[in-house]
C-alpha atoms as a PDB file:
ATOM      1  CA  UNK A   1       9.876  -2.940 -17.356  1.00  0.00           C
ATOM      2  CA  UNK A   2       8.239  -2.600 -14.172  1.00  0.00           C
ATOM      3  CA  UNK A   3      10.167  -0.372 -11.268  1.00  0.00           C
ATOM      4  CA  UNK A   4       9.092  -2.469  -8.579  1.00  0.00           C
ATOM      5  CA  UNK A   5       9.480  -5.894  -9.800  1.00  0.00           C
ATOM      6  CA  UNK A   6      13.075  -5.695  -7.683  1.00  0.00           C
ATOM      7  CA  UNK A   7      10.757  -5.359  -4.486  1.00  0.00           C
ATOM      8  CA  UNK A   8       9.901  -9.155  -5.184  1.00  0.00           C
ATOM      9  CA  UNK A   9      13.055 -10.281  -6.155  1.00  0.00           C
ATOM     10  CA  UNK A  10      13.385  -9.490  -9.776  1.00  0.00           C
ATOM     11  CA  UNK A  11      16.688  -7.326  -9.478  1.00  0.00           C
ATOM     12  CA  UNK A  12      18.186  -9.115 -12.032  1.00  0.00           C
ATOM     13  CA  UNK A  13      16.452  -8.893 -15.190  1.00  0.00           C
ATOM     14  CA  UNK A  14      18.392  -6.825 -17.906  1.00  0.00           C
ATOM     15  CA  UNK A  15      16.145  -7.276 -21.055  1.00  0.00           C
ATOM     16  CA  UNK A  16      12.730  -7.836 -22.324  1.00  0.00           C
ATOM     17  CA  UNK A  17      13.415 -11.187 -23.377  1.00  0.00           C
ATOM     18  CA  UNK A  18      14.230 -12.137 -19.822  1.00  0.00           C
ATOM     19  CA  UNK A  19      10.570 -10.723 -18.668  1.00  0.00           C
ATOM     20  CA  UNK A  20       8.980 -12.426 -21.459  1.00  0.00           C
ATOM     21  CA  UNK A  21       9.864 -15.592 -19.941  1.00  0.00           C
ATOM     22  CA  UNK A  22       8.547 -14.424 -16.719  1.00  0.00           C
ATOM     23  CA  UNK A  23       5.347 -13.386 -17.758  1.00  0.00           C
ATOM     24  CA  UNK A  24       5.286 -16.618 -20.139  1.00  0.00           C
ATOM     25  CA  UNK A  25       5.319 -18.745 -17.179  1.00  0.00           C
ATOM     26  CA  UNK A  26       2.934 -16.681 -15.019  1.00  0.00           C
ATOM     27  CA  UNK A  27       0.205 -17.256 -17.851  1.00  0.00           C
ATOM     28  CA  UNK A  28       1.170 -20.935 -18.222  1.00  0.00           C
ATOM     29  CA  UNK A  29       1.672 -21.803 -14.872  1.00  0.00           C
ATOM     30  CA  UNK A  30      -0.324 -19.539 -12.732  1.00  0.00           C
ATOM     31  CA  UNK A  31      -2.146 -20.166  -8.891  1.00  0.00           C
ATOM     32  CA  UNK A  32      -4.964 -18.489  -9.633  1.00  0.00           C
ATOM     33  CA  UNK A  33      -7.092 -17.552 -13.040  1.00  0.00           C
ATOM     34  CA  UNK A  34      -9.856 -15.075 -13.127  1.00  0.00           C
ATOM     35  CA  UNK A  35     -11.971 -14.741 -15.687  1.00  0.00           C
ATOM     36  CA  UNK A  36     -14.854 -11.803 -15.983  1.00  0.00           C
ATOM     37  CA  UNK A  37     -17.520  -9.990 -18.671  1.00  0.00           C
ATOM     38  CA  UNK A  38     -16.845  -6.707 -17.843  1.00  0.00           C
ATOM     39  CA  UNK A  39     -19.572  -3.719 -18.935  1.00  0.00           C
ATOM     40  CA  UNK A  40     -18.376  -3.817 -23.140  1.00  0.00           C
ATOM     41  CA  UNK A  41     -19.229  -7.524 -22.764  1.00  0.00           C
ATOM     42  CA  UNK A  42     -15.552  -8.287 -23.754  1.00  0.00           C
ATOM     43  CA  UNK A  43     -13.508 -11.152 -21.365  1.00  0.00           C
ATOM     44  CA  UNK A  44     -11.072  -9.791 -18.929  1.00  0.00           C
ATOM     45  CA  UNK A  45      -8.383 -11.977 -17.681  1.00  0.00           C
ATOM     46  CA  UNK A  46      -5.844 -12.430 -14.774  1.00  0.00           C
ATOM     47  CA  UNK A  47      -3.721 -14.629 -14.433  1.00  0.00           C
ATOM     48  CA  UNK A  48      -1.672 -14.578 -11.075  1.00  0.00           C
ATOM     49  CA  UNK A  49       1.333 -16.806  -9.716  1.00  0.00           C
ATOM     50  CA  UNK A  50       3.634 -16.268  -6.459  1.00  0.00           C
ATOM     51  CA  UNK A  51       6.934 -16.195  -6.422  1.00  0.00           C
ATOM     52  CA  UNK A  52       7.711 -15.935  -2.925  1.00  0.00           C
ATOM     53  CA  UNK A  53       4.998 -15.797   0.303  1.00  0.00           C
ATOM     54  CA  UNK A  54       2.162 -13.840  -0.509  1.00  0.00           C
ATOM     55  CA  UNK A  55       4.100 -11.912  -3.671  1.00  0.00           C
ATOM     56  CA  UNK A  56       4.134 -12.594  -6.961  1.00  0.00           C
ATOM     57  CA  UNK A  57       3.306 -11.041 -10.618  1.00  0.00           C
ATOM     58  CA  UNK A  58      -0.697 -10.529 -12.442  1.00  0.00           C
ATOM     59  CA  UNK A  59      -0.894 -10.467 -15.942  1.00  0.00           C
ATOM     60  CA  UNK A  60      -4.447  -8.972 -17.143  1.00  0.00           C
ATOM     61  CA  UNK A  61      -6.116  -8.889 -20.110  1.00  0.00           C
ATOM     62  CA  UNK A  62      -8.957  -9.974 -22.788  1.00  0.00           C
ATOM     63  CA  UNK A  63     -10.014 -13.231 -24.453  1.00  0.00           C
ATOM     64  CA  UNK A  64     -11.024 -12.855 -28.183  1.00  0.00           C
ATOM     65  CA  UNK A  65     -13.701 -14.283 -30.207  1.00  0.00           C
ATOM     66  CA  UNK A  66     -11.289 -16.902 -31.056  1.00  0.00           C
ATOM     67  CA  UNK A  67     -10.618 -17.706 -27.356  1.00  0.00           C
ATOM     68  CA  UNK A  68      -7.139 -16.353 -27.692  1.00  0.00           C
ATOM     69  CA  UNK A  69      -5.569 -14.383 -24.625  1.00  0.00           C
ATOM     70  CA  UNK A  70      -4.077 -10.817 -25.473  1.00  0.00           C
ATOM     71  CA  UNK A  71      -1.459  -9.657 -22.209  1.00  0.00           C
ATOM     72  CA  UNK A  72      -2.769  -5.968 -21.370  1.00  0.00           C
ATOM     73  CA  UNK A  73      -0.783  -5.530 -19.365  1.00  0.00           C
ATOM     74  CA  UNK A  74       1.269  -6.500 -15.832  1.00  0.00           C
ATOM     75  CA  UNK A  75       2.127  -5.878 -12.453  1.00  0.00           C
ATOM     76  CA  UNK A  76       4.198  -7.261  -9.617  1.00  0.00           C
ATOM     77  CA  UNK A  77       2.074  -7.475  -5.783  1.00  0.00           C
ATOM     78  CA  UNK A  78       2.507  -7.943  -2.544  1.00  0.00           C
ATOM     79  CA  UNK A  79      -1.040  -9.059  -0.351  1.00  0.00           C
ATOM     80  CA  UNK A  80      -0.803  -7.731   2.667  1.00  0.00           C
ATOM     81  CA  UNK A  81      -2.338  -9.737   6.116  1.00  0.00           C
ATOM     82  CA  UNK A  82      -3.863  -6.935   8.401  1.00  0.00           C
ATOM     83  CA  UNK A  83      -7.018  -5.341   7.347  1.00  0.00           C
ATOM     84  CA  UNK A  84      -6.536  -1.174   6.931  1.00  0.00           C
ATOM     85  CA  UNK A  85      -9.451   0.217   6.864  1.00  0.00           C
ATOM     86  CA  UNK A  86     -13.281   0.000   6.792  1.00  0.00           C
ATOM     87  CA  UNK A  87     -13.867   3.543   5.202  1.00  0.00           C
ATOM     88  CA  UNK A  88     -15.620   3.912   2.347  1.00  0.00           C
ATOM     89  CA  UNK A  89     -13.696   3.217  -0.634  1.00  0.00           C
ATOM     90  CA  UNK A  90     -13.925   4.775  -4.469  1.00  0.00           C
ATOM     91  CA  UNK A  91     -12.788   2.847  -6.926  1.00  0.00           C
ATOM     92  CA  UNK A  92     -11.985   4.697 -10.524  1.00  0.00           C
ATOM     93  CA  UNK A  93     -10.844   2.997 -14.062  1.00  0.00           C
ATOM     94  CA  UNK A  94      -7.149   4.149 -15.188  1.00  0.00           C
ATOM     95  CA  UNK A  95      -7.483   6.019 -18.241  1.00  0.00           C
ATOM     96  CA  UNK A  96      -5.436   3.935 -20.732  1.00  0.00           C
ATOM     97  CA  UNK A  97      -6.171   0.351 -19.625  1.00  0.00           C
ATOM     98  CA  UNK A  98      -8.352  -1.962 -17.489  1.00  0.00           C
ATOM     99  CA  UNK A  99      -6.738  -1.418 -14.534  1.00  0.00           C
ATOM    100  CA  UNK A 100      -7.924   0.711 -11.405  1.00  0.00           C
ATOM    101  CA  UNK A 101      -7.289   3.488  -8.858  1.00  0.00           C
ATOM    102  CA  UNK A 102      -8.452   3.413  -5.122  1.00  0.00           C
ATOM    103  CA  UNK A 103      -9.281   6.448  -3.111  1.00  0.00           C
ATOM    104  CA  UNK A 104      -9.850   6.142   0.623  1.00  0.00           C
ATOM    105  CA  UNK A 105     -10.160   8.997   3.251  1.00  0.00           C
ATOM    106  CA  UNK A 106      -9.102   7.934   6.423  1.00  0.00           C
ATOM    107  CA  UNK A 107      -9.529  10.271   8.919  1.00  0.00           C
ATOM    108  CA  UNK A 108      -6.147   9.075  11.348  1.00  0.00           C
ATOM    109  CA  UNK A 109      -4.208  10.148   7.661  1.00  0.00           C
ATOM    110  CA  UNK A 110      -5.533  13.464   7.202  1.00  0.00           C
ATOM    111  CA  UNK A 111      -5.677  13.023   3.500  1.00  0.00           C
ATOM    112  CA  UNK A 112      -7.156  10.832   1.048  1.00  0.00           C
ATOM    113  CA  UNK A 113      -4.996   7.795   0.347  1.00  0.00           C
ATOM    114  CA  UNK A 114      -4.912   6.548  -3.111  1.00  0.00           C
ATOM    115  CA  UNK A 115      -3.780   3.052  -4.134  1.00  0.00           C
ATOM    116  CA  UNK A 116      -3.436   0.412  -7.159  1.00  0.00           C
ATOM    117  CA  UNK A 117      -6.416  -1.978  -6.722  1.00  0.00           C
ATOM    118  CA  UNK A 118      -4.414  -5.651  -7.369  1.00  0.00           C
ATOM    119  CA  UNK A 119      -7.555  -7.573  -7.230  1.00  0.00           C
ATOM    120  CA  UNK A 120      -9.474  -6.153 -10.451  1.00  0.00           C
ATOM    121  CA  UNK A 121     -11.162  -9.055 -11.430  1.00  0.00           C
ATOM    122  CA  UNK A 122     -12.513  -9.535  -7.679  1.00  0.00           C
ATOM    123  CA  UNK A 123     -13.807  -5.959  -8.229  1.00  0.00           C
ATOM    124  CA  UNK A 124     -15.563  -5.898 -11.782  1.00  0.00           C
ATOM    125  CA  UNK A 125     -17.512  -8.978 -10.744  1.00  0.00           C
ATOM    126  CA  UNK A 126     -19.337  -7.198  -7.959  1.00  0.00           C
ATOM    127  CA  UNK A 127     -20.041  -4.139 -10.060  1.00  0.00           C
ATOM    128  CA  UNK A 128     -21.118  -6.198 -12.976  1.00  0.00           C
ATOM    129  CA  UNK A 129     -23.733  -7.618 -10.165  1.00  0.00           C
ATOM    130  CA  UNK A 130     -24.204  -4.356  -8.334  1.00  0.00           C
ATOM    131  CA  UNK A 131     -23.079  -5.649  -5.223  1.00  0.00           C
ATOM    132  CA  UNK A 132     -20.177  -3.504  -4.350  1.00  0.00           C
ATOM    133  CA  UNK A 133     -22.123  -0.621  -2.740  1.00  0.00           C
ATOM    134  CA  UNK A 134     -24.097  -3.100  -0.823  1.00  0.00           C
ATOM    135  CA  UNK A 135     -21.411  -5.323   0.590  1.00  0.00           C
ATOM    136  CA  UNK A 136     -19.291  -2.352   1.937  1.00  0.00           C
ATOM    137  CA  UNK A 137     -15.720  -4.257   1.313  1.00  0.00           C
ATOM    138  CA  UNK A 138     -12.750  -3.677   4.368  1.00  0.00           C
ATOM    139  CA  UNK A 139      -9.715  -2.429   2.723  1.00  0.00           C
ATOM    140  CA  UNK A 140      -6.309  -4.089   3.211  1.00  0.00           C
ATOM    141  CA  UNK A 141      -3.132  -2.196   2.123  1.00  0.00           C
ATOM    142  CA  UNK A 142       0.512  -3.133   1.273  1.00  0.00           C
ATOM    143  CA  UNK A 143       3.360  -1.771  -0.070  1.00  0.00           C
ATOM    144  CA  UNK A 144       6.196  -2.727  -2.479  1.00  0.00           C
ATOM    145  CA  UNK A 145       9.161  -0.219  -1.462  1.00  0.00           C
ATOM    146  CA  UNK A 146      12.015   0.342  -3.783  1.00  0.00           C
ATOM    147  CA  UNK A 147      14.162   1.900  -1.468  1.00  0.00           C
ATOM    148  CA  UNK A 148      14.293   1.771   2.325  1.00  0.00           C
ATOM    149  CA  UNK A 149      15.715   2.769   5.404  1.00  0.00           C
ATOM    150  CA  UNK A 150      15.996   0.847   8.798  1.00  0.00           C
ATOM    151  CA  UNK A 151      15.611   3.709  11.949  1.00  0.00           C
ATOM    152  CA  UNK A 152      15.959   3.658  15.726  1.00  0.00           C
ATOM    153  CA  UNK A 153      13.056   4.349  17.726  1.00  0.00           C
ATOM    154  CA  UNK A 154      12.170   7.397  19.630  1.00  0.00           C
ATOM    155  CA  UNK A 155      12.496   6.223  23.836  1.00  0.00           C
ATOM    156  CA  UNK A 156       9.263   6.461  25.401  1.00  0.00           C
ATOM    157  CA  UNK A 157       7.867   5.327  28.441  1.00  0.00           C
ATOM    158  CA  UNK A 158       4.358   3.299  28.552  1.00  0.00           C
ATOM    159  CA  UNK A 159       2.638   6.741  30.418  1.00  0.00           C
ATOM    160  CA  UNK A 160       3.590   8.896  27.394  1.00  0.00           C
ATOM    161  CA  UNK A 161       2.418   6.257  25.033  1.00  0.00           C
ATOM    162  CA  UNK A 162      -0.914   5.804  26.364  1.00  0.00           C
ATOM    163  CA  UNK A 163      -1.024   9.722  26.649  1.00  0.00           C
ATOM    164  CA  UNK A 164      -0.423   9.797  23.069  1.00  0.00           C
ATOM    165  CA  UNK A 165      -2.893   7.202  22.198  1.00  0.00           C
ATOM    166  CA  UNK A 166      -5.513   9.552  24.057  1.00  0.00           C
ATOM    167  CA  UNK A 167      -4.198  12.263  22.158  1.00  0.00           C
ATOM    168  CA  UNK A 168      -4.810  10.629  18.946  1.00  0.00           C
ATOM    169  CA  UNK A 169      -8.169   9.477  19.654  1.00  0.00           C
ATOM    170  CA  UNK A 170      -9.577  12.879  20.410  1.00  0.00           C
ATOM    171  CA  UNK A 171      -7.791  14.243  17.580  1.00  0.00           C
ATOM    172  CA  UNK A 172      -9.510  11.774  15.487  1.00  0.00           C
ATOM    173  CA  UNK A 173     -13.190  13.075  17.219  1.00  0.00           C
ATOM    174  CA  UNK A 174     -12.751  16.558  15.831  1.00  0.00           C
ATOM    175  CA  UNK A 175     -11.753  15.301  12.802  1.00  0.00           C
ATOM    176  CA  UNK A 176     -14.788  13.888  12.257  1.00  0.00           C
ATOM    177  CA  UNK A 177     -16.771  16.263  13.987  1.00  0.00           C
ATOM    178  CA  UNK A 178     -15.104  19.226  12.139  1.00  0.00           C
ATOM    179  CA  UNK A 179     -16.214  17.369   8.797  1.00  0.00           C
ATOM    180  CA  UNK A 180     -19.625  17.373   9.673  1.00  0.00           C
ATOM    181  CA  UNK A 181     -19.140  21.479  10.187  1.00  0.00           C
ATOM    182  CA  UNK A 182     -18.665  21.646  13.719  1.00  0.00           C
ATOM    183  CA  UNK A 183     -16.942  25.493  14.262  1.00  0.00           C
ATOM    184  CA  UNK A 184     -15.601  24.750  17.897  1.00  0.00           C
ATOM    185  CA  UNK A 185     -13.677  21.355  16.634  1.00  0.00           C
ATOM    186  CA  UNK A 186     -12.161  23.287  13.374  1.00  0.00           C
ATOM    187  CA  UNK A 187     -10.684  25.966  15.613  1.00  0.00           C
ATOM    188  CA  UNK A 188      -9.839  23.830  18.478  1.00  0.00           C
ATOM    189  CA  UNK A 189      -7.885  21.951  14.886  1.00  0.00           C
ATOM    190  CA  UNK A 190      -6.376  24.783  13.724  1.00  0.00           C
ATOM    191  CA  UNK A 191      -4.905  25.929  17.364  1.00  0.00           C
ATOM    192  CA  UNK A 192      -3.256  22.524  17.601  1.00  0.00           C
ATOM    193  CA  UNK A 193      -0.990  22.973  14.341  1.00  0.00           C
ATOM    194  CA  UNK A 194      -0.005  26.452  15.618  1.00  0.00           C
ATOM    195  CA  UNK A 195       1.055  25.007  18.953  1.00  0.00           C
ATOM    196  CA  UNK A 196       2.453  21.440  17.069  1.00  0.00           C
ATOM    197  CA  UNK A 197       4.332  24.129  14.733  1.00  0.00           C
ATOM    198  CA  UNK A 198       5.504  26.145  17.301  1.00  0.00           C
ATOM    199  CA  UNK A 199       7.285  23.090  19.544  1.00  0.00           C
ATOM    200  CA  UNK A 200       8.820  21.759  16.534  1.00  0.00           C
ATOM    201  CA  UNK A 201      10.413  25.589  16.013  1.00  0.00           C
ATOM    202  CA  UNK A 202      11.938  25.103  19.041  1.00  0.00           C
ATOM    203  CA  UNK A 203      12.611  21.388  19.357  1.00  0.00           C
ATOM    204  CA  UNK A 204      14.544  21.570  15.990  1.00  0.00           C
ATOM    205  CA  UNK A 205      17.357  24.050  16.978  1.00  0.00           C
ATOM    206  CA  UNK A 206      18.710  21.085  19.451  1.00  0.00           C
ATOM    207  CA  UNK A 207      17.445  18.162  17.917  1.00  0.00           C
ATOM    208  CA  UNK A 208      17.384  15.497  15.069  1.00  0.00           C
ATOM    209  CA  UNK A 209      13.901  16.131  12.994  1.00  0.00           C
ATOM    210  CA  UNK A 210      13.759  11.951  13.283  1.00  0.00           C
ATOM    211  CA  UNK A 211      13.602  12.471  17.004  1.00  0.00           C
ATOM    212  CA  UNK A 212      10.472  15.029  16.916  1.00  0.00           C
ATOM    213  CA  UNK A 213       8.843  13.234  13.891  1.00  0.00           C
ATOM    214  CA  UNK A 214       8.103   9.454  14.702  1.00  0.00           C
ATOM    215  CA  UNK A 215       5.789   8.569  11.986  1.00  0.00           C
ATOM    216  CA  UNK A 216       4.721  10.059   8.370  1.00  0.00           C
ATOM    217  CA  UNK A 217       2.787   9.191   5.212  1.00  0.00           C
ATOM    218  CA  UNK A 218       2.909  11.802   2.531  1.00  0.00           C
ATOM    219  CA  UNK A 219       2.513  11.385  -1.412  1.00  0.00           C
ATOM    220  CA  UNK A 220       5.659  11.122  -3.649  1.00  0.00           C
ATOM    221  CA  UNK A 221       6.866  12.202  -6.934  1.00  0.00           C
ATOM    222  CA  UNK A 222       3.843  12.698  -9.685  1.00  0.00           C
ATOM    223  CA  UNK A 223       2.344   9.201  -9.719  1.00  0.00           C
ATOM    224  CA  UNK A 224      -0.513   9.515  -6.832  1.00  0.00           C
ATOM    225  CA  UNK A 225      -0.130   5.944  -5.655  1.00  0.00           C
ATOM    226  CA  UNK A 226       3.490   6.436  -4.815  1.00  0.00           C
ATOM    227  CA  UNK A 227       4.470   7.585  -1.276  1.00  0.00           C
ATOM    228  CA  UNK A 228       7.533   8.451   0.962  1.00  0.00           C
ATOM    229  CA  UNK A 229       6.609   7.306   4.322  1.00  0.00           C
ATOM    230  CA  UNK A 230       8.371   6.187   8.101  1.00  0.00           C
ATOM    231  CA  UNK A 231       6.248   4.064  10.346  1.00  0.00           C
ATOM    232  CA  UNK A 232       7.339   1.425  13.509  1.00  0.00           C
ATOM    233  CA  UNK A 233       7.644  -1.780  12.154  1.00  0.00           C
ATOM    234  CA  UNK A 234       5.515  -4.096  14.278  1.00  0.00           C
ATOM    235  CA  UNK A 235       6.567  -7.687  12.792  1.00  0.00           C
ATOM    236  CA  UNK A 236       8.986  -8.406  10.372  1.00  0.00           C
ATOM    237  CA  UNK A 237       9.469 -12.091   8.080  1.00  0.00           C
ATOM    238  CA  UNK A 238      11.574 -13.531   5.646  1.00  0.00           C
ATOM    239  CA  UNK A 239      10.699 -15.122   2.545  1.00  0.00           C
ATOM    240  CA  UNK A 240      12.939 -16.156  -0.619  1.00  0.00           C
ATOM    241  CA  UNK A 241      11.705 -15.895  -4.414  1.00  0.00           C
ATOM    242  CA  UNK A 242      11.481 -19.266  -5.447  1.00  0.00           C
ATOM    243  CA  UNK A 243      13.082 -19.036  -9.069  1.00  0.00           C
ATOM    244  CA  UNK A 244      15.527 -15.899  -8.285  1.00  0.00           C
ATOM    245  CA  UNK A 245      17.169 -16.986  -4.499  1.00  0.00           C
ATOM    246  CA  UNK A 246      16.721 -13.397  -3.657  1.00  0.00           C
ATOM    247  CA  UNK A 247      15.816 -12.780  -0.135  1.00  0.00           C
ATOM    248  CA  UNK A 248      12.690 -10.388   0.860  1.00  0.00           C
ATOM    249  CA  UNK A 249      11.831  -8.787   3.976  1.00  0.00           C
ATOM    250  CA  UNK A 250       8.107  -8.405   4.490  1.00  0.00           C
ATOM    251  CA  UNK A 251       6.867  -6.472   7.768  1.00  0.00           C
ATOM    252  CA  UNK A 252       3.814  -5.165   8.880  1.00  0.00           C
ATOM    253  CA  UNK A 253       4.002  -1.067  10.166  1.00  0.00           C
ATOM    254  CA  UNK A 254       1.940   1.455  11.883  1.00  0.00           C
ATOM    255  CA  UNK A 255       1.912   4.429  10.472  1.00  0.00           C
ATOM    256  CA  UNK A 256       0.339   7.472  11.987  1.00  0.00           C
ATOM    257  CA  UNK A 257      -1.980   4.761  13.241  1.00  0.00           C
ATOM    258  CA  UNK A 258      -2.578   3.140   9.782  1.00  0.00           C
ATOM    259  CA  UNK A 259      -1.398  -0.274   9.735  1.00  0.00           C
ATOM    260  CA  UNK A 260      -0.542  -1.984   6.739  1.00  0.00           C
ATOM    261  CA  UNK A 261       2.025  -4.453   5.192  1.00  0.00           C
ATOM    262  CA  UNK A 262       5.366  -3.682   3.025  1.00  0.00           C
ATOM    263  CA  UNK A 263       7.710  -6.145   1.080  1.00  0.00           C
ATOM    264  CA  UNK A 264      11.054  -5.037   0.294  1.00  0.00           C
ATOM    265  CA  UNK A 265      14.463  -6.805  -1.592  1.00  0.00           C
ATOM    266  CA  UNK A 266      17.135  -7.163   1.158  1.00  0.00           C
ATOM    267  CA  UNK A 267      19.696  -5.532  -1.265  1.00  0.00           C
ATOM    268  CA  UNK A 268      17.302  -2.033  -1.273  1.00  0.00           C
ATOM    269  CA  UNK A 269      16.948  -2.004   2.580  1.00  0.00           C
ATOM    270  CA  UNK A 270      19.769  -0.147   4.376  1.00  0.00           C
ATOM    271  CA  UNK A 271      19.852  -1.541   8.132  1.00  0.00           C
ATOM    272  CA  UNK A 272      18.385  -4.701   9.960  1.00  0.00           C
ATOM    273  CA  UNK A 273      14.816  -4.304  10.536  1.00  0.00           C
ATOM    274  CA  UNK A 274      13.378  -5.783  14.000  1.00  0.00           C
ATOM    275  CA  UNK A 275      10.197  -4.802  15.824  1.00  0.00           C
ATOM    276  CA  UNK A 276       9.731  -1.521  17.331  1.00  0.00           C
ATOM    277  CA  UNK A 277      12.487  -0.139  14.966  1.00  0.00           C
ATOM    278  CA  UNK A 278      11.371   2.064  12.082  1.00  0.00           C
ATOM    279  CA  UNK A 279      11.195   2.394   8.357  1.00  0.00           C
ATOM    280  CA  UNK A 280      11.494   4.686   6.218  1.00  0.00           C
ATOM    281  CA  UNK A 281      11.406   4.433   2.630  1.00  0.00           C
ATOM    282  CA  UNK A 282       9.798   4.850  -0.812  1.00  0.00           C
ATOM    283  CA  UNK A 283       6.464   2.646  -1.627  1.00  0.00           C
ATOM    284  CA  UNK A 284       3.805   1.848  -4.201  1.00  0.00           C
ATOM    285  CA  UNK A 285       0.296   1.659  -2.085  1.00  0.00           C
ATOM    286  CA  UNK A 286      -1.918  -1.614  -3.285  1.00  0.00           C
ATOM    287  CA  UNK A 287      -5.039  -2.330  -2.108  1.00  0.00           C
ATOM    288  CA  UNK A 288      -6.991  -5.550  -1.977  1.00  0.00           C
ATOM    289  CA  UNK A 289     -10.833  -5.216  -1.524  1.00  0.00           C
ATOM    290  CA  UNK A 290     -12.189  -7.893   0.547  1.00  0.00           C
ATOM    291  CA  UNK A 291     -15.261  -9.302   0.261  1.00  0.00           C
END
């Protein structure tokens, strides 16, 4: 059974009997269906329905000879609305199934972000007609949390913001300078983590860490896609899963200048979110390619 299926308001379900049914009426009744030869000339399938705004449950897999759908597998997802990135993206087949992996390498991150690609079908189209390097898709990334945690923000006032957004954006320069091999930007790099190190030595004796830290994104337990992050939640909504009742809380964050969307039960979120608050919590990155 699916961790995450709580993050869309499927707390409840104790057996598999009870997710049969679920999965039953997502093939029977679904929104969308998606239907694709992939490279072994076999039929994939996915079926997806919503349960509440913008979230819902895919079931994948193949057709047979006899038209007959066999369930692959599943997954619960959450589409976010704000557009992440328009870095090149890699896109790699899982291993054990027709599902994939996402790699992006955003240089505001620092690292190379890897997500669970929810639109599959979307994806083996183009590369079955060798369109996916030429299009050059933007990237849009959510988040189903299992866990999360509502924080106050760090006071500011609108000079040191603006400073900071200065800050970032030459940060971001020899970043991508210092990629292309530039010596001057790699030191000039380095020297800021000794001197970022350093004030957070001394800042720390006196302080909360939550006070010197405002935002991070870094990966989580062994599954790469999973990630423990704390952002400033810039717009927060309400939805309901329509056969459950449960309520959801779905808000859109900046973190370490990535924006991107998260959904959340109400029962796992400890606090009342509200914009320019924070959150912190444990997520599953999706991505949705768009086209």
């Amino acid at each position: 059974m699916h961790v995450y299926l709580k993050s869309i308001g499927f707390s409840k379900i104790e057996n598999t009997k009870e997710q049969e049914a679920i999965l039953r009426d997502v093939i029977e009744n679904c929104d969308t269906k998606k239907v694709v030869e992939n490279k072994e000339h076999r039929l994939f399938a996915e079926f997806s329905k919503e349960y509440a705004y913008d979230c819902g449950i895919t079931v994948c897999g193949e057709y047979d000879e006899n038209d007959e759908f066999h369930m692959e597998y599943y997954h619960p997802y959450y589409k976010g609305g704000q557009i992440t990135s328009y870095e090149d993206v890699t896109i790699e087949r899982h291993a054990g199934k027709e599902s994939f992996a996402g790699a992006c390498d955003d240089i505001r991150l620092g690292i190379t972000m890897i997500f669970y690609l929810i639109n599959a079908a979307d994806y083996l189209n183009m590369e079955e007609s060798d369109l996916f390097r030429q299009i050059h898709p933007s990237l849009t990334l959510s988040a189903l949390a299992k866990e999360g945690t509502i924080i106050m923000p760090v006071k500011k006032d609108p000079s040191q913001m603006e400073q900071e957004k200065l800050i970032a954006k030459q940060k971001n320069s020899l970043i991508a300078a210092a990629r292309e091999g530039d010596e001057d930007a790699i030191e000039s790099l380095t020297m800021d983590d000794i001197d970022t190190y350093a004030m957070i030595s001394r800042r720390i004796v006196n302080e909360d860490v939550f006070s010197i830290v405002e935002s991070y994104f870094m990966p989580c337990g062994l599954e790469c896609d999973q990630y423990n992050v704390m952002g400033e939640i810039t717009d927060v909504n309400t939805t309901v899963n329509s056969m459950t009742g449960e309520k959801l809380y779905q808000m859109g964050l900046i973190c370490n200048d990535v924006p991107f969307d998260v959904c959340i039960n109400e029962k796992d979120l400890y606090g009342e979110p509200a914009v320019g608050r924070r959150f912190k919590g444990l997520i599953w990155l999706q991505g949705l390619l768009e086209y």
